[in-house]
C-alpha atoms as a PDB file:
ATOM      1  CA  UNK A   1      33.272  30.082 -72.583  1.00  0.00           C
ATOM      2  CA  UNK A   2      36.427  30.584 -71.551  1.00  0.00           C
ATOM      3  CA  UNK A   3      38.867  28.540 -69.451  1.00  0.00           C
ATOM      4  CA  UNK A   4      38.405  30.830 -66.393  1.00  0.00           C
ATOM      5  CA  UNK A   5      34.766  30.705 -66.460  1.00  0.00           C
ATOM      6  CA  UNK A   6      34.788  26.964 -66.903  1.00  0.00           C
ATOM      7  CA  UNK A   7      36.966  26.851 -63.519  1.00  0.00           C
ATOM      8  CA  UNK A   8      34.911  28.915 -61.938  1.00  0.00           C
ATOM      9  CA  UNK A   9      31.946  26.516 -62.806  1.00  0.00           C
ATOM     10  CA  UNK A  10      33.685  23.424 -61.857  1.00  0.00           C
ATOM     11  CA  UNK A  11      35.042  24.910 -58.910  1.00  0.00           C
ATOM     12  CA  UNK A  12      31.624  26.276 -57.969  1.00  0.00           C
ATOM     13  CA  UNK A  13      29.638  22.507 -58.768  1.00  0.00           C
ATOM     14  CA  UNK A  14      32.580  21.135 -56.869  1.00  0.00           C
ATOM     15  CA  UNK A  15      31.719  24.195 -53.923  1.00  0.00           C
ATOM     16  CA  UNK A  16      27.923  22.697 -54.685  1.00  0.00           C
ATOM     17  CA  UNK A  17      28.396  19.654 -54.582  1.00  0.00           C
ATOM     18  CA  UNK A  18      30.624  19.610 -51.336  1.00  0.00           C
ATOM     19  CA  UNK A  19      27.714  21.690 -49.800  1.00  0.00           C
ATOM     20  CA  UNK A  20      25.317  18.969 -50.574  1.00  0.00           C
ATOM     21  CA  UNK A  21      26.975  16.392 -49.283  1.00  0.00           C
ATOM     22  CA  UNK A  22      27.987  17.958 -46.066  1.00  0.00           C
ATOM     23  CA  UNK A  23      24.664  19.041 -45.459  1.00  0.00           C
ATOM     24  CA  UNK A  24      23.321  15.476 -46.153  1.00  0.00           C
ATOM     25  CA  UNK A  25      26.306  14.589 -43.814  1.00  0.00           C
ATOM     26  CA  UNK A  26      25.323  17.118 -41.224  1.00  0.00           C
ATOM     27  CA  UNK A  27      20.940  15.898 -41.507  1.00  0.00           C
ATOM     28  CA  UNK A  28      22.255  12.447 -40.955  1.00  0.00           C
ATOM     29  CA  UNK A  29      24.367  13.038 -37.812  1.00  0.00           C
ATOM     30  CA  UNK A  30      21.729  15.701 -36.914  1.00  0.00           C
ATOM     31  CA  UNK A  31      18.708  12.841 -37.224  1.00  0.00           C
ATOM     32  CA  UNK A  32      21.118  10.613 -35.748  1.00  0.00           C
ATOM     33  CA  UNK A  33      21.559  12.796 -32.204  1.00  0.00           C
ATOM     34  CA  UNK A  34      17.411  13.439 -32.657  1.00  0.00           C
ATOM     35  CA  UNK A  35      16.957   9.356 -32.451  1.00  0.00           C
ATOM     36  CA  UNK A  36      19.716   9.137 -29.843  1.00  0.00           C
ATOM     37  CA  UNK A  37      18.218  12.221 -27.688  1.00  0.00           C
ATOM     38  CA  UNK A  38      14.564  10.826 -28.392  1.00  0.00           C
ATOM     39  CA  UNK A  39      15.163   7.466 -27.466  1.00  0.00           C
ATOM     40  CA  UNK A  40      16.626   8.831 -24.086  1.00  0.00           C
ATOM     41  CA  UNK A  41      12.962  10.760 -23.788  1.00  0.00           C
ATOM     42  CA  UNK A  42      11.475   6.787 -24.486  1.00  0.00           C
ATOM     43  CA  UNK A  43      13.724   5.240 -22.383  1.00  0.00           C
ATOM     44  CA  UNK A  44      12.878   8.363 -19.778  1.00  0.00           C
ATOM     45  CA  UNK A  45       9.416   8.078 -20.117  1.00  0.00           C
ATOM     46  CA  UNK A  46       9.023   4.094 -19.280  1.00  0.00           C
ATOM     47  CA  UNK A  47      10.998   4.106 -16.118  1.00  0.00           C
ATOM     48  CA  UNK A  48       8.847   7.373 -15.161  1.00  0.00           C
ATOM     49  CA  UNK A  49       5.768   5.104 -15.479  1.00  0.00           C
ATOM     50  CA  UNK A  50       7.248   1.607 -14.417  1.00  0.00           C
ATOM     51  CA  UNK A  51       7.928   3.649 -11.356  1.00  0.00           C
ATOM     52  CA  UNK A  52       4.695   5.251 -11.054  1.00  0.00           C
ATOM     53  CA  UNK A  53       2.835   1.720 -12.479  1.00  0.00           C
ATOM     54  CA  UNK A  54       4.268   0.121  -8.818  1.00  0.00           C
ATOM     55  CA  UNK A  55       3.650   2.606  -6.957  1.00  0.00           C
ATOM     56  CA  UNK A  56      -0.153   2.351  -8.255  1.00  0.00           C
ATOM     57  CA  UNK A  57       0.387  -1.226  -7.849  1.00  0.00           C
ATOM     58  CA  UNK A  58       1.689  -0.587  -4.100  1.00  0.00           C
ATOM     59  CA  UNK A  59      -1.561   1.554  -3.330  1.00  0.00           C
ATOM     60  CA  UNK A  60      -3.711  -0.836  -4.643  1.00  0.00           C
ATOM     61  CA  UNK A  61      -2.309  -3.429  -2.862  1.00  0.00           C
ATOM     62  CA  UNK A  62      -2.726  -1.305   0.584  1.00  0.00           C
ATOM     63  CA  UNK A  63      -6.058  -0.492  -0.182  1.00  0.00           C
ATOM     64  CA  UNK A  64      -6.733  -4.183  -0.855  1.00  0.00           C
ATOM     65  CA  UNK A  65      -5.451  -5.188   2.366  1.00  0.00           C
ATOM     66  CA  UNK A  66      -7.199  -2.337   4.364  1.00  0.00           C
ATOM     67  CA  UNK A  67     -10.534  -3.515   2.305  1.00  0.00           C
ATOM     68  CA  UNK A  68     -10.133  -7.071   3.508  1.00  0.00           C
ATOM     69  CA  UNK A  69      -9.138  -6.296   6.919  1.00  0.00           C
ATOM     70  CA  UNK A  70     -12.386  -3.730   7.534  1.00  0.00           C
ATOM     71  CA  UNK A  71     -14.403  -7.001   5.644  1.00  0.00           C
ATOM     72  CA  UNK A  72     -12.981  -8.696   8.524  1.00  0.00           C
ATOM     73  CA  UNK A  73     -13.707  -6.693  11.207  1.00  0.00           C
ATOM     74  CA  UNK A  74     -16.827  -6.212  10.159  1.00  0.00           C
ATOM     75  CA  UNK A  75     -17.674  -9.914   9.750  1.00  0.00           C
ATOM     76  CA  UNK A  76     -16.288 -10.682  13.205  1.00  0.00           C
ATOM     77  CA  UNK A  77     -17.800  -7.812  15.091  1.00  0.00           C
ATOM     78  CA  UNK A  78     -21.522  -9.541  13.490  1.00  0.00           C
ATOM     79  CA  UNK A  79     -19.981 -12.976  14.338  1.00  0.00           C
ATOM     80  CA  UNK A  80     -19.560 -12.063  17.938  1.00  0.00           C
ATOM     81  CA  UNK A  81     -22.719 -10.049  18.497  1.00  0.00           C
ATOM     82  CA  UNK A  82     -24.678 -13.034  17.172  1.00  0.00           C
ATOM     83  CA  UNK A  83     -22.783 -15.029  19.633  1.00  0.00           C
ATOM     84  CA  UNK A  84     -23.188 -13.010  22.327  1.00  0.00           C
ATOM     85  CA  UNK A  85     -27.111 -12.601  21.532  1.00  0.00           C
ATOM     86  CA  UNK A  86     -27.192 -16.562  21.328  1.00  0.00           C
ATOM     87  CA  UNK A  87     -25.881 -16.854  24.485  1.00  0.00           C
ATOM     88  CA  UNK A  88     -27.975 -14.336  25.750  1.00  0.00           C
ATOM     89  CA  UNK A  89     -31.467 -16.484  25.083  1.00  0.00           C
ATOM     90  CA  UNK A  90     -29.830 -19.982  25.267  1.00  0.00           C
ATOM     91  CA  UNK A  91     -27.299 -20.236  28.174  1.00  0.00           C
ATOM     92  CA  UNK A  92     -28.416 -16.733  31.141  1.00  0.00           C
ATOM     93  CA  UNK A  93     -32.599 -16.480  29.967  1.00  0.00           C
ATOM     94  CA  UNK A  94     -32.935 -20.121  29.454  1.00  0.00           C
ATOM     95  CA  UNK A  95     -33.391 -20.751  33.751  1.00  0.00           C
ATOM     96  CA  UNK A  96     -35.036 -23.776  35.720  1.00  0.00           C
ATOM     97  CA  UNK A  97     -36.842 -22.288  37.904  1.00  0.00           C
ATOM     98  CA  UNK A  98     -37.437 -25.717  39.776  1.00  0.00           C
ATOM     99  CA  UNK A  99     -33.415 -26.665  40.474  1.00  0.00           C
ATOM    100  CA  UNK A 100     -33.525 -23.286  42.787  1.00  0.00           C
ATOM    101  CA  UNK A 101     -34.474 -24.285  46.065  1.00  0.00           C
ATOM    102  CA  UNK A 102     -34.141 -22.073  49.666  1.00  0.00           C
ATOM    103  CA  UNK A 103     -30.477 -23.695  50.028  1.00  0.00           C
ATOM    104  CA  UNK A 104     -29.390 -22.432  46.811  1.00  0.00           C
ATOM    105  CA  UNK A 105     -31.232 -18.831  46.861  1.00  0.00           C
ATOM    106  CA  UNK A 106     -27.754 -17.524  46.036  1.00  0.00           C
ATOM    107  CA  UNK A 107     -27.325 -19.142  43.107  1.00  0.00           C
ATOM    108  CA  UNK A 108     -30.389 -17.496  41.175  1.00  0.00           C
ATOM    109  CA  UNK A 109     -29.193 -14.350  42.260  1.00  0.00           C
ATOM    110  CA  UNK A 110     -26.164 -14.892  40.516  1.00  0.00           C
ATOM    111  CA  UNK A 111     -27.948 -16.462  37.950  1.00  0.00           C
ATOM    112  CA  UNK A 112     -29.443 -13.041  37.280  1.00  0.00           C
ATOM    113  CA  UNK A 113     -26.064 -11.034  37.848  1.00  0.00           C
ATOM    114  CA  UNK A 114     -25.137 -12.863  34.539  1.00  0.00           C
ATOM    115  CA  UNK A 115     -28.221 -12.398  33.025  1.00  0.00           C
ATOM    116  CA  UNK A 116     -27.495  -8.719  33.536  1.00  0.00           C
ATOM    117  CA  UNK A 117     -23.702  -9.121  32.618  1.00  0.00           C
ATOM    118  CA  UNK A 118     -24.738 -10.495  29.202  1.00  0.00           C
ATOM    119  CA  UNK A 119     -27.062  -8.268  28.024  1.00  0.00           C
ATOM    120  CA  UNK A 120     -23.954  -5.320  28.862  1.00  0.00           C
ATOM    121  CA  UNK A 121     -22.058  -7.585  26.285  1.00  0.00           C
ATOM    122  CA  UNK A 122     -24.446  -7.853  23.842  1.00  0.00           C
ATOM    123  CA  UNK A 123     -24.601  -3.771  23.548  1.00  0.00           C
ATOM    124  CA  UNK A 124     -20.943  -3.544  23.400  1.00  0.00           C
ATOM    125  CA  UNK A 125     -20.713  -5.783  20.474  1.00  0.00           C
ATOM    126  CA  UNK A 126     -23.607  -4.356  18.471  1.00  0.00           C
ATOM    127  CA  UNK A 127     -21.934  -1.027  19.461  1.00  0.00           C
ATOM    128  CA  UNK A 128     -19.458  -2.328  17.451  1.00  0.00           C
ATOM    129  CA  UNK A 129     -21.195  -3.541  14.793  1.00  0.00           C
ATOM    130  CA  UNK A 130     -22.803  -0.220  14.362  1.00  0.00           C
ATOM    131  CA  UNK A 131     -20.064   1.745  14.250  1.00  0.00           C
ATOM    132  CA  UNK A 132     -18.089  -0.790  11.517  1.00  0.00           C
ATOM    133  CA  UNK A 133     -21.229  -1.919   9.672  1.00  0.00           C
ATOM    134  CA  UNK A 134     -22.269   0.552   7.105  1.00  0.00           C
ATOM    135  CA  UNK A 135     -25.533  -1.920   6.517  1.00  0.00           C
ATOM    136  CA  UNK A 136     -28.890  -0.176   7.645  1.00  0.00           C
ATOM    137  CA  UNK A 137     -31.222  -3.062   7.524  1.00  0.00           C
ATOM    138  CA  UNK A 138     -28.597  -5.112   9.429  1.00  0.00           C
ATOM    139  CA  UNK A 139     -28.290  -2.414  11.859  1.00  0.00           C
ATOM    140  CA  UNK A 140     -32.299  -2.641  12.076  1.00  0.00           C
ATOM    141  CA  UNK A 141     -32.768  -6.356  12.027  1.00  0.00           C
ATOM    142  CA  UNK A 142     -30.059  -6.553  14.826  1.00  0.00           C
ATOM    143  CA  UNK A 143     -31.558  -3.840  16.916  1.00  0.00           C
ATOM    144  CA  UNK A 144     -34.887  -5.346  17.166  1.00  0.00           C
ATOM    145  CA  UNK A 145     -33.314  -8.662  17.856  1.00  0.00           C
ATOM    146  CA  UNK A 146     -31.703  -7.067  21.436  1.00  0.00           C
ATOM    147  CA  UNK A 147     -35.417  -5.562  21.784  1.00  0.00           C
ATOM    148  CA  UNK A 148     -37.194  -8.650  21.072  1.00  0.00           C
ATOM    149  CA  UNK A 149     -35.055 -10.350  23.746  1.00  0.00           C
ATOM    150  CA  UNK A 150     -34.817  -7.612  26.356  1.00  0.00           C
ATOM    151  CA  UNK A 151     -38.673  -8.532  26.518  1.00  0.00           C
ATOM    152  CA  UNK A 152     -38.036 -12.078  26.914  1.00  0.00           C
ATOM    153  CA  UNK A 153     -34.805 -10.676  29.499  1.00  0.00           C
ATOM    154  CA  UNK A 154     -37.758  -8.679  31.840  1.00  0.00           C
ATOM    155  CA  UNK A 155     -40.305 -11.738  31.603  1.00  0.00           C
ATOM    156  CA  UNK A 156     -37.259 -14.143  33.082  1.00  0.00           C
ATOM    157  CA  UNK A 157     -36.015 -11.458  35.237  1.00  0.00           C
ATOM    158  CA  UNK A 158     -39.462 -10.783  36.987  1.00  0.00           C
ATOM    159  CA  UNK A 159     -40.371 -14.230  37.441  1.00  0.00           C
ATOM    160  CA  UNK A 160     -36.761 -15.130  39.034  1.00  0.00           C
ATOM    161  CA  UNK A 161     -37.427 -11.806  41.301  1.00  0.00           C
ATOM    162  CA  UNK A 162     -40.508 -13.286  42.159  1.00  0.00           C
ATOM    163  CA  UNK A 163     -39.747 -16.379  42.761  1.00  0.00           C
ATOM    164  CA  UNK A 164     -36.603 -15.275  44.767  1.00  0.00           C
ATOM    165  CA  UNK A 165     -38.640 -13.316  46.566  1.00  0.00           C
ATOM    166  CA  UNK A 166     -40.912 -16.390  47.795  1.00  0.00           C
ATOM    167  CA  UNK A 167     -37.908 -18.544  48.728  1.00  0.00           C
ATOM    168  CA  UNK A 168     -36.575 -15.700  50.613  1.00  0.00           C
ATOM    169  CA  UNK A 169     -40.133 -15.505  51.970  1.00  0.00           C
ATOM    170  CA  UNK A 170     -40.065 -19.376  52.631  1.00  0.00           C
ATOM    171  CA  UNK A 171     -36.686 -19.834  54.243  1.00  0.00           C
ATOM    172  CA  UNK A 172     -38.246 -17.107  57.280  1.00  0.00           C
END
């Protein structure tokens, strides 16, 4: 082996070895721009849902409100019909037939204007309830509740026609 081939041998492991450790130089600073660039993606990634997690949060919170404002609606337009029904049979059908006299004919014909008025309230409000209700057998149970009293309604209304009539009749 000669002096010349022993420089080129050292020069070349030198050459090698150089090579090796700027490639190992070059993985590093290459892995170390992949962690940088991936931890942008990360970092990238959790705003992008933070931002879409309240915005789902925002929705949810609408649809929450709209849910408990129909609930509401809903309950009060039951709340009044029932009201409106109770005052139906307990305040205009419940009449005494013996305060009416001739002198106060008028009266029991106003008597039955409200009767009348009443009853046009009570099918507003279960108008409403049908149309926010989505409950069939409420729907049914409250329709032949106005039916069930729209008897009782023509019983009182015939007998206060009647007995209109006959003071009418009386005061001639």
């Amino acid at each position: 082996m000669t002096t010349d081939n022993f420089l080129e041998i050292l020069i070349l492991l030198f050459i090698g070895a150089v090579s090796i450790y700027l490639k190992t130089k070059v993985q590093n600073l290459v892995k170390r721009e992949d962690l940088t660039e991936l931890t942008t993606i990360v970092e990238e990634v959790k705003q992008r849902y933070r931002s879409e997690n309240e915005e789902w949060k925002a929705q949810l919170t609408l649809l929450n409100d709209r849910k408990i404002q129909v609930f509401t609606e809903e309950k009060d337009a039951i709340i009044v019909f029932y009201s409106k029904v109770n005052e139906w049979i307990w305040d205009k059908l419940n009449i005494a037939l013996y305060e009416y006299t001739f002198a106060n004919r008028d009266a029991l014909s106003e008597r039955i204007r409200k009767m009348e008025d009443i009853y046009n309230e009570v099918n507003v409000s279960f108008s409403k309830v049908q149309l926010l209700v989505d409950n069939d057998e409420l729907i049914f149970v409250g329709h032949n509740l106005i039916i069930e009293t729209l008897k009782l309604h023509s019983f009182v209304t015939l007998n206060c026609g009647s007995y209109n009539h006959w003071l009418g009749a009386s005061s001639a």
